[in-house]
Protein backbone atom coordinates (compact mmCIF):
# COMPACT_ATOMS: atom_id res chain seq x y z
CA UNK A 1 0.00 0.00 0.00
CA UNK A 2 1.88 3.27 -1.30
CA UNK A 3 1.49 6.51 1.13
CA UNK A 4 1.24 9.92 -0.16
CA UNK A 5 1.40 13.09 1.55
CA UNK A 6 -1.94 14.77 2.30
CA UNK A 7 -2.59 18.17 0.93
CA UNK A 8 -6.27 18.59 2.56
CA UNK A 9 -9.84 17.55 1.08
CA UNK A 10 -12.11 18.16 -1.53
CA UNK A 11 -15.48 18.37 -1.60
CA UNK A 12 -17.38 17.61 -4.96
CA UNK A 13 -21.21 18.85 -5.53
CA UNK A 14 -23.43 16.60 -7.80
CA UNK A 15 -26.84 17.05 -8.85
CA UNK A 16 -28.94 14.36 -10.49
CA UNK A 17 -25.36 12.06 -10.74
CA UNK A 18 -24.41 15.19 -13.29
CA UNK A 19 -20.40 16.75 -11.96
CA UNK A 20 -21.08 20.63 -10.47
CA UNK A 21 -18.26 22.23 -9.17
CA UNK A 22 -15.49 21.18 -6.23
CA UNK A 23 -14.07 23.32 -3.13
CA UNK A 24 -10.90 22.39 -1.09
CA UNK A 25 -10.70 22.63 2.66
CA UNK A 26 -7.86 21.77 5.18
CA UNK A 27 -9.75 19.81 7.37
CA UNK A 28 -12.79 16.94 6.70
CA UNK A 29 -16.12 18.38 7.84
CA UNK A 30 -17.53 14.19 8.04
CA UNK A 31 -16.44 11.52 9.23
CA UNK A 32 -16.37 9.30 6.41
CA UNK A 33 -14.49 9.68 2.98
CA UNK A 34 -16.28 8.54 -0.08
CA UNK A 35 -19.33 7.28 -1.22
CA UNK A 36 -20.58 6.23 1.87
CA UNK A 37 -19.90 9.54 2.98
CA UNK A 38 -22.40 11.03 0.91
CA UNK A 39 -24.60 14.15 2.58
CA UNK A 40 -27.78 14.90 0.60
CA UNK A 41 -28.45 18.69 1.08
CA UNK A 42 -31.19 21.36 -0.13
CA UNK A 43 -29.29 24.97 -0.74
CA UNK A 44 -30.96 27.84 1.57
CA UNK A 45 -28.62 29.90 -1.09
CA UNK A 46 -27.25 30.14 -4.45
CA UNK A 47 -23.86 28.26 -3.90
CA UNK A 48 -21.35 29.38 -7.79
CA UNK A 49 -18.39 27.96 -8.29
CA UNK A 50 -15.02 29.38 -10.03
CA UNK A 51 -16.04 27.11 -13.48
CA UNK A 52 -19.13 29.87 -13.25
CA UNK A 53 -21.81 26.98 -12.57
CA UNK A 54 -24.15 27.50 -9.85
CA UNK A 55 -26.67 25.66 -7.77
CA UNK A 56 -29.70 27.54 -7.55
CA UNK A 57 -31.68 28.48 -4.22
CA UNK A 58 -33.96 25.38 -2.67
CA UNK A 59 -32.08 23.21 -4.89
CA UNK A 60 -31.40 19.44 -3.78
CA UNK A 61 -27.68 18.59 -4.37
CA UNK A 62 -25.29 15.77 -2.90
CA UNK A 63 -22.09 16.32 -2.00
CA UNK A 64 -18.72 13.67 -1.38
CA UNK A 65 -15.71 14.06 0.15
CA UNK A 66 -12.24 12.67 -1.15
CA UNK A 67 -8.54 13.32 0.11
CA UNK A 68 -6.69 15.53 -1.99
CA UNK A 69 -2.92 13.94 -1.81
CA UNK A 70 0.49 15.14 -3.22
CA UNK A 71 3.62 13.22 -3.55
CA UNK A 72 4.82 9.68 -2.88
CA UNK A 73 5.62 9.35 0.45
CA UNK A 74 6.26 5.28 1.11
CA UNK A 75 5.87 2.76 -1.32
CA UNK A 76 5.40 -0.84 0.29
């Protein structure tokens, strides 16, 4: 199992299984990473993101958390 050095998280928004827009945070804001880490959520505001798409007020969006790693650390 290879190691890699952790650079912090990112946090992808779907909507209807269709790719929105991603944000990057230092620390996880769940527990779990992944799919089974999935949080269903309805926006109380528009949320845009820097590729200019947007998720509208009151809608209903998933969202999935992944580690966002840098270089090789240990290879085993």
């Amino acid at each position: 199992m290879s190691q890699f050095e952790k650079l912090g998280y990112f946090i992808d928004y779907i909507i209807d299984d269709k790719y929105i827009g991603s944000i990057t945070m230092e620390k996880p804001d769940r527990e779990t990473i992944g799919y089974y880490g999935k949080i269903t959520e309805v926006a109380i505001e528009d949320i845009i993101f820097s590729n200019k798409k947007r998720i509208k007020k009151g809608q209903t969006f998933y969202t999935i958390m992944y580690p966002l790693c840098g270089k090789l650390i240990k290879k085993q």
